[in-house]
N, C-alpha and C. Protein backbone atom coordinates (compact mmCIF):
# COMPACT_ATOMS: atom_id res chain seq x y z
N UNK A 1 -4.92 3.67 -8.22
CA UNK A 1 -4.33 4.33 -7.08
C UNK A 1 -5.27 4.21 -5.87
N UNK A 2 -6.46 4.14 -6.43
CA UNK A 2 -7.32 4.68 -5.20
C UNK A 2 -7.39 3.10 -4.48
N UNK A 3 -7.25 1.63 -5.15
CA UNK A 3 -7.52 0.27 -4.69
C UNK A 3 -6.34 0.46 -3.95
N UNK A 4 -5.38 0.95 -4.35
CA UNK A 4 -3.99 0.59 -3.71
C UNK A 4 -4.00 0.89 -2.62
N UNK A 5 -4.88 2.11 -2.70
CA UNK A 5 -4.70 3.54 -1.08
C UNK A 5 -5.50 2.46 0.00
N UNK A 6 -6.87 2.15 -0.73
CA UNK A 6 -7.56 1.26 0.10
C UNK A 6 -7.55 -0.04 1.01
N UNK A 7 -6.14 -1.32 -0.24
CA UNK A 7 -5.94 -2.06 0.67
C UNK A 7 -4.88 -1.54 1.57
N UNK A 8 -4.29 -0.93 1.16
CA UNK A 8 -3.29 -0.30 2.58
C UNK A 8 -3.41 -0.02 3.59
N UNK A 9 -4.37 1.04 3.60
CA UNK A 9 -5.06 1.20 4.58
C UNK A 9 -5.99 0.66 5.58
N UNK A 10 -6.30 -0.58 5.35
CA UNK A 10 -7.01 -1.66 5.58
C UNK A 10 -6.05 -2.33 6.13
N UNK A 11 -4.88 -2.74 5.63
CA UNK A 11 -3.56 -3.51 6.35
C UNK A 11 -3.44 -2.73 7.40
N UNK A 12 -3.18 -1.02 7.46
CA UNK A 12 -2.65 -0.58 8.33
C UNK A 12 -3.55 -0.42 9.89
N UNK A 13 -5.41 -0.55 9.26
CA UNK A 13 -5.76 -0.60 10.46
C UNK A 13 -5.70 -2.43 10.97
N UNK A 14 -5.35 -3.14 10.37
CA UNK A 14 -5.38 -4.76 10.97
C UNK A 14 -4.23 -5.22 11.44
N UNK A 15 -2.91 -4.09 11.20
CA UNK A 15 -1.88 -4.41 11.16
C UNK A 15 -2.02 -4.98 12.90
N UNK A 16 -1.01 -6.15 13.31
CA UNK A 16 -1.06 -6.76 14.77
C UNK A 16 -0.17 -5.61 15.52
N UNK A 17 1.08 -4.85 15.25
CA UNK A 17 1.77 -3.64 15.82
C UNK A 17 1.22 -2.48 15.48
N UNK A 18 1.58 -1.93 16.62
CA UNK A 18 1.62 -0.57 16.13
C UNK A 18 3.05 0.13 15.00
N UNK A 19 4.11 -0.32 15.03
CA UNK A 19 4.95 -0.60 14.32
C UNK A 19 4.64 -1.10 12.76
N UNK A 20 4.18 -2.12 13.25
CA UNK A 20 3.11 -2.48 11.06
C UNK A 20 2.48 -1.63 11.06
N UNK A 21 1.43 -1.24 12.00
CA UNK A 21 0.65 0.07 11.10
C UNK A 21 1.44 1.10 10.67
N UNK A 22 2.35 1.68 11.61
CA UNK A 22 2.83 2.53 10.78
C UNK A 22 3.79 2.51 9.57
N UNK A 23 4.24 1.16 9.30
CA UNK A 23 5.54 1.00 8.14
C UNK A 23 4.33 0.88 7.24
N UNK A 24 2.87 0.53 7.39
CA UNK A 24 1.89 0.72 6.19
C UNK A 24 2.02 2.10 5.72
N UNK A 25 1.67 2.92 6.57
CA UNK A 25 1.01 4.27 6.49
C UNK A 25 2.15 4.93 5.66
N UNK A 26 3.40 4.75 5.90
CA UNK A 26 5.00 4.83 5.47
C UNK A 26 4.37 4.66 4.08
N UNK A 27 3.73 3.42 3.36
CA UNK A 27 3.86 3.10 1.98
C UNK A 27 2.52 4.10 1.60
N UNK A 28 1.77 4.08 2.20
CA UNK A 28 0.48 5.53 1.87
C UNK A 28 0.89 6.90 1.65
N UNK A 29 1.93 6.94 2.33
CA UNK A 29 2.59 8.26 2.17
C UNK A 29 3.37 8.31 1.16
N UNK A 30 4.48 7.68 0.16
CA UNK A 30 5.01 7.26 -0.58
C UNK A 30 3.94 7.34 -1.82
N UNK A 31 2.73 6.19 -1.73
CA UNK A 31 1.86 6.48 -3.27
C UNK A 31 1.32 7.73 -2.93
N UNK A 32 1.41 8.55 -2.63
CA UNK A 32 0.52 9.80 -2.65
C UNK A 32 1.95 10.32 -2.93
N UNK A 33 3.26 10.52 -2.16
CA UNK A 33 4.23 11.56 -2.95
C UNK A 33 4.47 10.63 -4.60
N UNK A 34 4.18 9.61 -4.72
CA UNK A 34 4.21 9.41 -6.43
C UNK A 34 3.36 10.09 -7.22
N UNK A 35 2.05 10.01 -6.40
CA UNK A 35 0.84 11.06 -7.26
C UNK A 35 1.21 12.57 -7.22
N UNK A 36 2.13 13.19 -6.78
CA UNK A 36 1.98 14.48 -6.30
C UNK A 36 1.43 15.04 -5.51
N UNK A 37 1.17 14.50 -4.82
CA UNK A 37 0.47 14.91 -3.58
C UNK A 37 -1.00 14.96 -3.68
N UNK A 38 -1.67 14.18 -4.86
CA UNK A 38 -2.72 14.84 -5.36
C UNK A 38 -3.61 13.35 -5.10
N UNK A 39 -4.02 12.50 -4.31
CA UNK A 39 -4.20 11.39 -3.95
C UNK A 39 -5.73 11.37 -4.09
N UNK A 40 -6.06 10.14 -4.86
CA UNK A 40 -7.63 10.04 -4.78
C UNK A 40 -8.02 9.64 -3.40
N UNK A 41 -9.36 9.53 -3.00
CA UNK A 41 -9.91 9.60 -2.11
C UNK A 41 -9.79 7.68 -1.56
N UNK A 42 -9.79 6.85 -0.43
CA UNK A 42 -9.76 6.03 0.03
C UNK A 42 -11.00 4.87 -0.81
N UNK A 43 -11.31 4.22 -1.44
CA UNK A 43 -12.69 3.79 -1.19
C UNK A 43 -12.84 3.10 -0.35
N UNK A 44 -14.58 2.35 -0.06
CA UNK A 44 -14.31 1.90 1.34
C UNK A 44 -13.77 0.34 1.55
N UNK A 45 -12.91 0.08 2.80
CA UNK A 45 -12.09 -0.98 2.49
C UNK A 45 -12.29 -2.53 2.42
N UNK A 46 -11.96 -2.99 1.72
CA UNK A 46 -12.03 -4.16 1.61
C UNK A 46 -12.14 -4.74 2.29
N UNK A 47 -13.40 -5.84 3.16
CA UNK A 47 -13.23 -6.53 3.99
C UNK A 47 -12.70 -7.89 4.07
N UNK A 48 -11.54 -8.29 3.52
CA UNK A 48 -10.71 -9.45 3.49
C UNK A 48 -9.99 -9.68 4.29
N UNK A 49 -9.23 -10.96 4.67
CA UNK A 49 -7.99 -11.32 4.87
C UNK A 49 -6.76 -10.47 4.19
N UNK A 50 -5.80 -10.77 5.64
CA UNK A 50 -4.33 -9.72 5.21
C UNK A 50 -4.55 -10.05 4.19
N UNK A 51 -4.09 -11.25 3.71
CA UNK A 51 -3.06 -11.87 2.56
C UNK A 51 -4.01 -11.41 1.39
N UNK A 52 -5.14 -11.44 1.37
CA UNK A 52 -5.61 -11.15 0.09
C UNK A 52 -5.47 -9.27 -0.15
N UNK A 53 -5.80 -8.54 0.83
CA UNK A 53 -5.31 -7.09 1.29
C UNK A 53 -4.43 -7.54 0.67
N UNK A 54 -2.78 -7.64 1.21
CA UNK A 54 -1.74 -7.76 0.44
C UNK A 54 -1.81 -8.02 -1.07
N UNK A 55 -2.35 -9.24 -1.65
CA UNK A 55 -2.48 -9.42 -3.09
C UNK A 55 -3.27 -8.20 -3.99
N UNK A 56 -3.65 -7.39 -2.97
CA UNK A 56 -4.60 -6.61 -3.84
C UNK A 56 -3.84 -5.34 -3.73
N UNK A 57 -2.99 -4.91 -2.64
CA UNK A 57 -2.38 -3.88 -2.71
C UNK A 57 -1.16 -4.02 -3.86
N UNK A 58 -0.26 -5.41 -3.86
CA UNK A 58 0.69 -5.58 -4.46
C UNK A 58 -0.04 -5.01 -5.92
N UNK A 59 -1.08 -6.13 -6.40
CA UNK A 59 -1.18 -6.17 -7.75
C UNK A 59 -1.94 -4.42 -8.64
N UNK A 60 -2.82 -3.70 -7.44
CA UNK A 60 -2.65 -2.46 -7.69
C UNK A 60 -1.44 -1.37 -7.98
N UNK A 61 -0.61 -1.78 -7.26
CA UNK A 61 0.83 -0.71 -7.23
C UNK A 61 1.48 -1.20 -8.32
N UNK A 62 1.25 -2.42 -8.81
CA UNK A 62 2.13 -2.90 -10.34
C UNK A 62 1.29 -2.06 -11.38
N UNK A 63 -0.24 -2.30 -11.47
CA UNK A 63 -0.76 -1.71 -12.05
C UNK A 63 -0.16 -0.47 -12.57
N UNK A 64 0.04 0.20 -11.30
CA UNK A 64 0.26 1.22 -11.88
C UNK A 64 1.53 1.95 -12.79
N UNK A 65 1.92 1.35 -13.03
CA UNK A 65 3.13 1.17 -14.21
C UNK A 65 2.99 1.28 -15.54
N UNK A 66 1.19 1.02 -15.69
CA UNK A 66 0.80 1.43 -17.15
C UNK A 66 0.29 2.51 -17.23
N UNK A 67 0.28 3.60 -16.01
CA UNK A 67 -0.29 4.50 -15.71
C UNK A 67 1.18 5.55 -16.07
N UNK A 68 2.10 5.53 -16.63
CA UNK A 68 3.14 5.83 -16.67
C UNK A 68 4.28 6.60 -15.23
N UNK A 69 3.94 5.35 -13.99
CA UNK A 69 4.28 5.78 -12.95
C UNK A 69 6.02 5.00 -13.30
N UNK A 70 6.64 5.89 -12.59
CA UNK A 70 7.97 5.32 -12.46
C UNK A 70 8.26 3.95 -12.42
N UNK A 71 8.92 2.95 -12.72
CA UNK A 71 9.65 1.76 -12.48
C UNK A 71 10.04 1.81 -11.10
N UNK A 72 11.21 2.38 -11.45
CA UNK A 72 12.20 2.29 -9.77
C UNK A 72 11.42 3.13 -8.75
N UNK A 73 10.33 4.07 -9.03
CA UNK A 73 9.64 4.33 -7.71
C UNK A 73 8.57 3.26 -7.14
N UNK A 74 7.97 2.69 -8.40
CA UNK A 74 6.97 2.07 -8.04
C UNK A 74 7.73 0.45 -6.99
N UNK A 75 8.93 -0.02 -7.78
CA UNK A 75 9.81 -0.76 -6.69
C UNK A 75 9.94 -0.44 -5.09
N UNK A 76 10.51 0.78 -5.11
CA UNK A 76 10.29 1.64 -4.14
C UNK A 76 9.51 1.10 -3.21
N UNK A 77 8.38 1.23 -3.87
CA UNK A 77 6.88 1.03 -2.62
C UNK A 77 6.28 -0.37 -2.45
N UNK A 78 6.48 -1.20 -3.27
CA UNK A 78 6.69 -2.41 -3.16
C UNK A 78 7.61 -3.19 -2.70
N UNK A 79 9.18 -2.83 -2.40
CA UNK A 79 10.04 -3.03 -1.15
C UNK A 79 9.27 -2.44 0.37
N UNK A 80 8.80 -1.19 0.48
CA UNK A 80 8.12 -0.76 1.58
C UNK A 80 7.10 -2.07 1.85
N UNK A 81 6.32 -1.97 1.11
CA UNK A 81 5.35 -2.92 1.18
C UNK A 81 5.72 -4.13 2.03
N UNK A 82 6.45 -5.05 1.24
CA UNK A 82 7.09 -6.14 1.65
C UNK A 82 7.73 -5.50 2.86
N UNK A 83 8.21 -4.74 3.19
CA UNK A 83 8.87 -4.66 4.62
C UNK A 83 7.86 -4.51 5.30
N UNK A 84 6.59 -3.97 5.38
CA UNK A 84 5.67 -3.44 6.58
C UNK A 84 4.99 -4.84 6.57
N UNK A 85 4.70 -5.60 5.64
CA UNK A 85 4.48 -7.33 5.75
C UNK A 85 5.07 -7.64 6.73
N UNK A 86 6.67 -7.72 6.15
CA UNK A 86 7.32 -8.65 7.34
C UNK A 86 7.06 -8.68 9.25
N UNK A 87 6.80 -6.98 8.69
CA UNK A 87 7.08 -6.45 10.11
C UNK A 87 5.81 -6.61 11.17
N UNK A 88 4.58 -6.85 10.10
CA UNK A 88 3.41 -6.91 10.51
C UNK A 88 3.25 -8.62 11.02
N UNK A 89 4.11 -9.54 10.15
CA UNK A 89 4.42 -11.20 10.77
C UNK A 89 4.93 -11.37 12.21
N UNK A 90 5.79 -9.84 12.46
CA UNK A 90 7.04 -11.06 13.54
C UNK A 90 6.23 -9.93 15.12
């Protein structure tokens, strides 16, 4: 949870809009209402490229599926995801 929180947040401050940052922050808000509101702390962020940010947020939020997080929520935030991408392209 906490890699996930991190590359996100990392997208959301690189995002090129202000519009991408916030459809990020949209998916930050989302894994924290999956946690219950009970969200680990940020670690500090990854200094990569989007795309790898992206690969690292994606493959964290799958992760968490063995964590016995929802299916269709965890979709959920990985449609978000992919939308604040797009939105962060055009």
């Amino acid at each position: 949870m906490a890699e996930a929180r991190s590359a996100v947040a990392a997208l959301a401050d690189a995002a090129n809009t202000e519009a991408a940052s916030i459809e990020y922050e949209r998916v930050l808000l989302q894994l924290d209402w999956l946690h219950h509101g009970i969200a680990p702390g940020i670690t500090p962020p990854p200094q990569e490229a989007r795309d790898v940010l992206f690969g690292i947020a994606e493959t964290a939020i799958v992760t968490l599926g063995g964590f016995g997080v929802d299916p269709l929520e965890l979709e959920l935030v990985q449609d978000m995801l992919l939308a604040a991408r797009e939105s962060d392209r055009s």
